[in-house]
Protein backbone atom coordinates (compact mmCIF):
# COMPACT_ATOMS: atom_id res chain seq x y z
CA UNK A 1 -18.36 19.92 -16.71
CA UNK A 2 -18.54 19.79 -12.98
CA UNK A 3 -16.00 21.17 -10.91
CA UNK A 4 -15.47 16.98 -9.50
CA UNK A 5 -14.83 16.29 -13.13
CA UNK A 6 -12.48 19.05 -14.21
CA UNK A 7 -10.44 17.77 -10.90
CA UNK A 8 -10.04 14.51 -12.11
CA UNK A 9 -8.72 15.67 -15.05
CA UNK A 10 -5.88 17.25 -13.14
CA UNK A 11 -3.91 14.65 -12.09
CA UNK A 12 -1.22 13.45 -14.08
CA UNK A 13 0.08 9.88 -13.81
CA UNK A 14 -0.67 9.70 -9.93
CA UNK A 15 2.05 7.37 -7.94
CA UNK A 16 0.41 4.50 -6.07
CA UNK A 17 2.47 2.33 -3.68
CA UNK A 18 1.05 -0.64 -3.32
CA UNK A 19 2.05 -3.26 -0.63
CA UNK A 20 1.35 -6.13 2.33
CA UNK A 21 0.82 -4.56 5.64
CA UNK A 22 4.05 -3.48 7.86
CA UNK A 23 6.53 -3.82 4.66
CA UNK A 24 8.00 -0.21 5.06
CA UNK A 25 5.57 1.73 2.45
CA UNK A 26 4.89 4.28 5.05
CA UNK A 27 8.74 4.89 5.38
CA UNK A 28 9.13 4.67 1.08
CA UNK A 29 6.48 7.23 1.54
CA UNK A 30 7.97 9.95 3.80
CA UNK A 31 10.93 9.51 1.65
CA UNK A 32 9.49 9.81 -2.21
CA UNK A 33 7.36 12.59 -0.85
CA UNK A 34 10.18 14.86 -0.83
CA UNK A 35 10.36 14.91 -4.49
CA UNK A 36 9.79 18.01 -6.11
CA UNK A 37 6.69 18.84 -7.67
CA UNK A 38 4.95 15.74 -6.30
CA UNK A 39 2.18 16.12 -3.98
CA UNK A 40 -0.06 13.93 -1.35
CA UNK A 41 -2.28 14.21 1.30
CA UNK A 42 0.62 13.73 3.72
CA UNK A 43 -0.73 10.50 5.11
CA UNK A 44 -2.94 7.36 4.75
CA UNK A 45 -6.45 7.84 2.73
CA UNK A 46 -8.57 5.75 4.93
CA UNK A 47 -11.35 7.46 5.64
CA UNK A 48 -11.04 9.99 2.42
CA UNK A 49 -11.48 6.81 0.59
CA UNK A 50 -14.26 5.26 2.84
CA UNK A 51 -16.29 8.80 3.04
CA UNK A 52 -18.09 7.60 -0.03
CA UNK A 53 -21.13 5.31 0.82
CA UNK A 54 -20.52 2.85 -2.41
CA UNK A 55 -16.90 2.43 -0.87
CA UNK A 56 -17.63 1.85 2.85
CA UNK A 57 -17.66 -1.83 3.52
CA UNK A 58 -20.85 -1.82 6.61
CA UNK A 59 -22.83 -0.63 3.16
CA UNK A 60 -21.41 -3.28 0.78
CA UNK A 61 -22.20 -5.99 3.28
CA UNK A 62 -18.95 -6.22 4.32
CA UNK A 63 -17.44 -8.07 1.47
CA UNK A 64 -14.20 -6.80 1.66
CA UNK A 65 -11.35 -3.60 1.21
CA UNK A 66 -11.23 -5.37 -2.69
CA UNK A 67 -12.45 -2.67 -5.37
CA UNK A 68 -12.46 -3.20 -9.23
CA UNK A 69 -12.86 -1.21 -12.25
CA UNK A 70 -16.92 -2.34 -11.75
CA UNK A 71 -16.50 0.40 -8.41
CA UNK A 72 -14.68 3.11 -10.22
CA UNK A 73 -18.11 4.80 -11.37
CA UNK A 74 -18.21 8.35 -12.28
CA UNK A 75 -20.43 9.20 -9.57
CA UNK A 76 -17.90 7.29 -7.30
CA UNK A 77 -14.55 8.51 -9.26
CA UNK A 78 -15.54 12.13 -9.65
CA UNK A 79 -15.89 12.78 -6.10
CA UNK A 80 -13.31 10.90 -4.84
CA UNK A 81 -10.56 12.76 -7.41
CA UNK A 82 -11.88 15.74 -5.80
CA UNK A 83 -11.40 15.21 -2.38
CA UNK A 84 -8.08 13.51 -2.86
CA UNK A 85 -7.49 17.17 -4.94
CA UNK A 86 -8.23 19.62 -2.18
CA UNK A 87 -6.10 17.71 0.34
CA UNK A 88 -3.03 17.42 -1.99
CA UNK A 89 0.17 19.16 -0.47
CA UNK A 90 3.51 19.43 -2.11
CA UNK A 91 6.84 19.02 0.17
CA UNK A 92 6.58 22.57 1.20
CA UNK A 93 3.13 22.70 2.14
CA UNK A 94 1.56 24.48 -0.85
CA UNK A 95 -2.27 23.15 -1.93
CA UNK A 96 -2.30 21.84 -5.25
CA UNK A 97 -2.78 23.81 -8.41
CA UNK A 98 -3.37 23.21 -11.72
CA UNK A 99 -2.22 19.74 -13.23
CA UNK A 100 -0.54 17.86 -10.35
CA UNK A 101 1.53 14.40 -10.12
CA UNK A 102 -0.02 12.43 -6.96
CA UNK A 103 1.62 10.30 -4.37
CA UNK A 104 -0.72 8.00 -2.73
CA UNK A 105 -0.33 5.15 0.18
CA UNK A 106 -2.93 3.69 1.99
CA UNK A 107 -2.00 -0.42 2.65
CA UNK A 108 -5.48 -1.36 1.33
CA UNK A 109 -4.69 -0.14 -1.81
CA UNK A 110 -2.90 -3.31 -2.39
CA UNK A 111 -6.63 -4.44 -3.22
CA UNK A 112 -7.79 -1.54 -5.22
CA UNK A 113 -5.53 -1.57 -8.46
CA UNK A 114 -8.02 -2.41 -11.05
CA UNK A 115 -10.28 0.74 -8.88
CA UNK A 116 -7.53 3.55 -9.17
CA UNK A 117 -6.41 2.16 -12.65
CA UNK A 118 -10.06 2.82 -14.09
CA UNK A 119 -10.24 6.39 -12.10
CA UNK A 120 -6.70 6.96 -13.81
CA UNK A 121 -5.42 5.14 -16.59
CA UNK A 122 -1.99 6.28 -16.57
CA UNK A 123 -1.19 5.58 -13.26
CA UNK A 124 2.00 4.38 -12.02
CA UNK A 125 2.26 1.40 -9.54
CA UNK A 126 5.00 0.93 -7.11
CA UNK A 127 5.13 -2.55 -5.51
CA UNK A 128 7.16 -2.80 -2.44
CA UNK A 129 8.51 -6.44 -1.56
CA UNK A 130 9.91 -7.19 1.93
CA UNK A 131 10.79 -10.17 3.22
CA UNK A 132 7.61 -12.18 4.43
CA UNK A 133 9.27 -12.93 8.08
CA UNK A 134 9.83 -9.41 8.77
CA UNK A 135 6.17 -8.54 7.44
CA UNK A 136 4.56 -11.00 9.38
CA UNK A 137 6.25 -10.79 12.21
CA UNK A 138 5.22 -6.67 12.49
CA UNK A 139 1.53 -7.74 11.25
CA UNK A 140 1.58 -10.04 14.08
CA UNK A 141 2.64 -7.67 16.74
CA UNK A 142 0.30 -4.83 15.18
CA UNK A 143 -2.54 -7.31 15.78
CA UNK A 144 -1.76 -7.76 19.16
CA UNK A 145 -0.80 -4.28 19.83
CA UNK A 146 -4.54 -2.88 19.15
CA UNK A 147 -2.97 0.17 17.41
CA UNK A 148 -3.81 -0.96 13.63
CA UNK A 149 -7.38 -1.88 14.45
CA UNK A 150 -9.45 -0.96 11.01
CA UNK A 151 -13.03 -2.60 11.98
CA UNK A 152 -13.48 -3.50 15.39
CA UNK A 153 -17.25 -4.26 14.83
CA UNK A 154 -16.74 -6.60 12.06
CA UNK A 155 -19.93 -8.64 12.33
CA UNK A 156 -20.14 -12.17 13.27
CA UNK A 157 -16.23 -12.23 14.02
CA UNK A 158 -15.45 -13.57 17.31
CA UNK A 159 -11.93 -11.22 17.78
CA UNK A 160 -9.28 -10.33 17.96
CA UNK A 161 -10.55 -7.18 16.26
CA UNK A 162 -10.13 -6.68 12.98
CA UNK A 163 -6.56 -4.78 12.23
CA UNK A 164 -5.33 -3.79 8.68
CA UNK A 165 -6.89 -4.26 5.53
CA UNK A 166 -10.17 -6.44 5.01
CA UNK A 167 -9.23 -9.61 2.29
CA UNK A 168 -11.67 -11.41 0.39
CA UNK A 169 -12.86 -14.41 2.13
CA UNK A 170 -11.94 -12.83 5.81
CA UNK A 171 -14.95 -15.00 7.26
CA UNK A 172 -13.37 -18.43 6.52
CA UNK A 173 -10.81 -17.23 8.73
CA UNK A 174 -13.55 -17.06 11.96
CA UNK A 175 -11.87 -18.85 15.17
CA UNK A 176 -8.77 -19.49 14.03
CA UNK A 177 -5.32 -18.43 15.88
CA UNK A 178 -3.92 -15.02 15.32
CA UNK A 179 -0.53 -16.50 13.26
CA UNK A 180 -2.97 -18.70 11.05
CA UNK A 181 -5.21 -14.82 10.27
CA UNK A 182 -2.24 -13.22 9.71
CA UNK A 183 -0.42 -15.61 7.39
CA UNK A 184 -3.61 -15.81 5.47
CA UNK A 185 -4.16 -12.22 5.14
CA UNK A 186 -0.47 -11.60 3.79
CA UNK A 187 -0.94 -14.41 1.28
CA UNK A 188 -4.47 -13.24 0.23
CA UNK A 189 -3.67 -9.71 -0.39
CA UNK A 190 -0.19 -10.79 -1.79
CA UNK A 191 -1.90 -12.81 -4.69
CA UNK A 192 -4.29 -11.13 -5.48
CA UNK A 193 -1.58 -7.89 -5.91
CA UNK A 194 0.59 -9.60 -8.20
CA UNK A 195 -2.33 -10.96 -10.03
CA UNK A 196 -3.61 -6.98 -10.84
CA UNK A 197 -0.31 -6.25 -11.67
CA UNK A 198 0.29 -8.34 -13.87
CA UNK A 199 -2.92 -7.13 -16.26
CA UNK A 200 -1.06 -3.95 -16.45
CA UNK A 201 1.65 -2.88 -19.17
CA UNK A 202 5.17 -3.28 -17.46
CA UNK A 203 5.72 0.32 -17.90
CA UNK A 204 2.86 0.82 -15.55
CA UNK A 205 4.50 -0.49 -12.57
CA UNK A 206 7.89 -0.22 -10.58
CA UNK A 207 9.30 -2.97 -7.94
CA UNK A 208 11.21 -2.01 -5.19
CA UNK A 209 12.98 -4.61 -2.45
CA UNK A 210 12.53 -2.76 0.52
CA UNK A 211 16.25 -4.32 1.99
CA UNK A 212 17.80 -2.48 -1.20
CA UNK A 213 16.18 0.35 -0.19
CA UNK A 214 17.15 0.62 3.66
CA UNK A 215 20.80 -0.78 2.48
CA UNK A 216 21.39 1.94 -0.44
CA UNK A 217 18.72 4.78 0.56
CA UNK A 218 20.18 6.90 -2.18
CA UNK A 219 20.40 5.09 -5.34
CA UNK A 220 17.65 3.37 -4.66
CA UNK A 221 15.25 6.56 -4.49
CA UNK A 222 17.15 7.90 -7.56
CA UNK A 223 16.44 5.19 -9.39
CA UNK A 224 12.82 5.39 -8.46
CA UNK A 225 12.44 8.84 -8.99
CA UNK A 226 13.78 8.02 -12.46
CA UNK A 227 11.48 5.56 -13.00
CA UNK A 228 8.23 7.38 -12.68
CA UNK A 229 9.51 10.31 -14.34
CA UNK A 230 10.39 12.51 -11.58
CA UNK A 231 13.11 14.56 -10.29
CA UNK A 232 15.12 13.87 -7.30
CA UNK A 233 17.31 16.59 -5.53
CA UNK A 234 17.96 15.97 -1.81
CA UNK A 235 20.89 13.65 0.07
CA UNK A 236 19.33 11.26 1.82
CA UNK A 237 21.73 10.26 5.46
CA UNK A 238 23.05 6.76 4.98
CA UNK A 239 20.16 5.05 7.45
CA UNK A 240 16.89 6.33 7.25
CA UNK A 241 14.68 7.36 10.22
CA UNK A 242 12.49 5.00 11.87
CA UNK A 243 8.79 6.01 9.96
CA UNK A 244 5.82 7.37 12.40
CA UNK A 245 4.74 4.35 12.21
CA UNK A 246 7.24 2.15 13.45
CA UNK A 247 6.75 0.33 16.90
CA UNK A 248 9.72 -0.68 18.07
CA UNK A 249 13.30 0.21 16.91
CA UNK A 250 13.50 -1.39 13.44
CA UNK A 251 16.22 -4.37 13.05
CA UNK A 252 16.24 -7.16 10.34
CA UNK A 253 16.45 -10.12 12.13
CA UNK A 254 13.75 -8.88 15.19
CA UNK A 255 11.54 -11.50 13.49
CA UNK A 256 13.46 -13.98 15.18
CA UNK A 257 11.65 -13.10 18.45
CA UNK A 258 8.66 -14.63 16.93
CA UNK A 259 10.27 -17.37 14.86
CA UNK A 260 8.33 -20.18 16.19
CA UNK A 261 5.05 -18.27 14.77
CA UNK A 262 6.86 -17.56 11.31
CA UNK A 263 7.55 -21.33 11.09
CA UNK A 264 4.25 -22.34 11.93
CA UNK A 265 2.43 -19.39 9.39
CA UNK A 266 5.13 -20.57 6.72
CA UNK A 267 3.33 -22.60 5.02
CA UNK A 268 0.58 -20.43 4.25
CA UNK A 269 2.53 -17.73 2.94
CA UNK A 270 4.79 -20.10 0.70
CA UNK A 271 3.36 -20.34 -2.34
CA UNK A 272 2.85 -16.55 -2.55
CA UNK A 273 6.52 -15.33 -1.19
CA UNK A 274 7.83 -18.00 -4.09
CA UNK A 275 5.55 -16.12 -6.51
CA UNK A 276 6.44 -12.86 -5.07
CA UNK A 277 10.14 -13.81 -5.37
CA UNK A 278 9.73 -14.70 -9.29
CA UNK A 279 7.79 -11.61 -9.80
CA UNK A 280 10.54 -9.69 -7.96
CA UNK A 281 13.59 -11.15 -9.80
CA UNK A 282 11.92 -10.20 -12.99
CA UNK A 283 10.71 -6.91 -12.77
CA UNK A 284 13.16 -5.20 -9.82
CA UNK A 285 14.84 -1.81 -10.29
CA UNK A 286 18.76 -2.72 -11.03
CA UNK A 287 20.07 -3.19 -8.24
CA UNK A 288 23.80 -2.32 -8.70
């Protein structure tokens, strides 16, 4: 057995949160990190993930972020487990050693469940749901703001450069206005989310509303934590911090700056907020 493979081996039912760009997962993250005995890499996997050549997308002729069980193969899994391994911290700084439960969130994950599922059969999904006007309307100034900027020499795309995650079907979207790109993109990787979760036992996944979460910080962690198995010992304070990667001072309604952009990407995004909504009513932690 090679040292990759008795890595791999190690983790015990890793935690995954899965979401659309700019829905507060980077904020769920800081917080669910400080849960004992769980460890991460203490920020986004980008280019841990894309350090392998099978998983960089200029060397898969830029199809997309989108990886399936077909990807997870042991010369691709094996190395991957251990470089996620040797970065793994717990919330006191310590490396990881011996079996280890990982926390994981990198936003183009969202297109990877079938990938990580193969890697690691028993792991444990968390979907975070926000509202689709506060998503978009961050995704939209992220865009602009040139901070989120993932592949700036996508090929044969005439701009604005590339920002978040690459969706299937990203060329159809050549010349068309920011709002329409954006819309798309949240639908796109929305769909094709809920689809992957849904091939998975419901045991295998959690659902979170990210307004229950900012509203009730506390209970909803708790009930989290519960839900994957873990422990949970700290007081949260009744309003969380702003996240590091926050760009302007959070506030529900700021979408309303942009609203006439939200009501002309609405009706791309219908269809999938209506299917994200159903999904969500079903399969939501209690909320009271």
């Amino acid at each position: 057995m090679t040292a990759a493979a008795s890595k791999r081996g190690l983790f015990d039912r890793p935690v995954f949160i899965v979401s659309t760009p700019r829905s507060g997962s980077t904020l769920l993250f800081e917080t669910l990190a400080q849960a004992p005995r769980l460890s991460s890499t203490g920020d986004e996997s980008h280019r841990l993930i894309e350090s392998l050549p099978r998983l960089i997308p200029a060397l898969r002729a830029w199809d997309s972020n989108r990886l399936t069980a077909e990807d997870a193969s042991p010369d691709v899994a094996e190395p991957l487990a251990l470089a996620f391994y040797e970065r793994l911290r717990d919330r006191d700084g310590s490396p990881a050693e011996g079996r280890v439960r990982m926390l994981e969130k990198t936003p183009k994950n969202a297109l990877r469940v079938p990938f990580f599922d193969a890697i690691w059969p028993e792991t444990m999904f968390v979907y975070l749901y926000r509202d689709p006007r506060q998503s978009l309307a961050s995704m939209l100034r992220g865009w602009q703001s040139g901070r989120f900027r993932t592949y700036p020499r996508l090929p044969d795309w005439p701009g604005p450069d590339w920002s978040f995650l690459l969706v299937p079907g990203w060329e159809e979207l050549r010349g068309q206005p920011l709002r329409e790109i954006v819309a798309r993109q949240w639908a796109i990787t929305t769909e094709i989310l809920l689809g992957d979760l849904r091939q998975l036992p419901e045991n295998r996944f959690v659902v979170l509303d990210y307004d229950d979460f900012l509203s009730r910080p506390q209970r909803s962690i708790e009930a989290l934590a519960s839900a994957l198995g873990l422990e949970w010992d700290r007081r949260l304070p009744d309003t969380l911090p702003p996240s590091r990667m926050t760009l302007t001072a959070p506030r529900a309604d700021k979408w309303r700056e942009v609203e006439a952009d939200i009501e002309a990407m609405w009706p791309f995004v219908e269809a999938a907020d209506r299917t994200a909504k159903e999904f969500l009513a079903r399969t939501c932690l209690p909320r009271e």
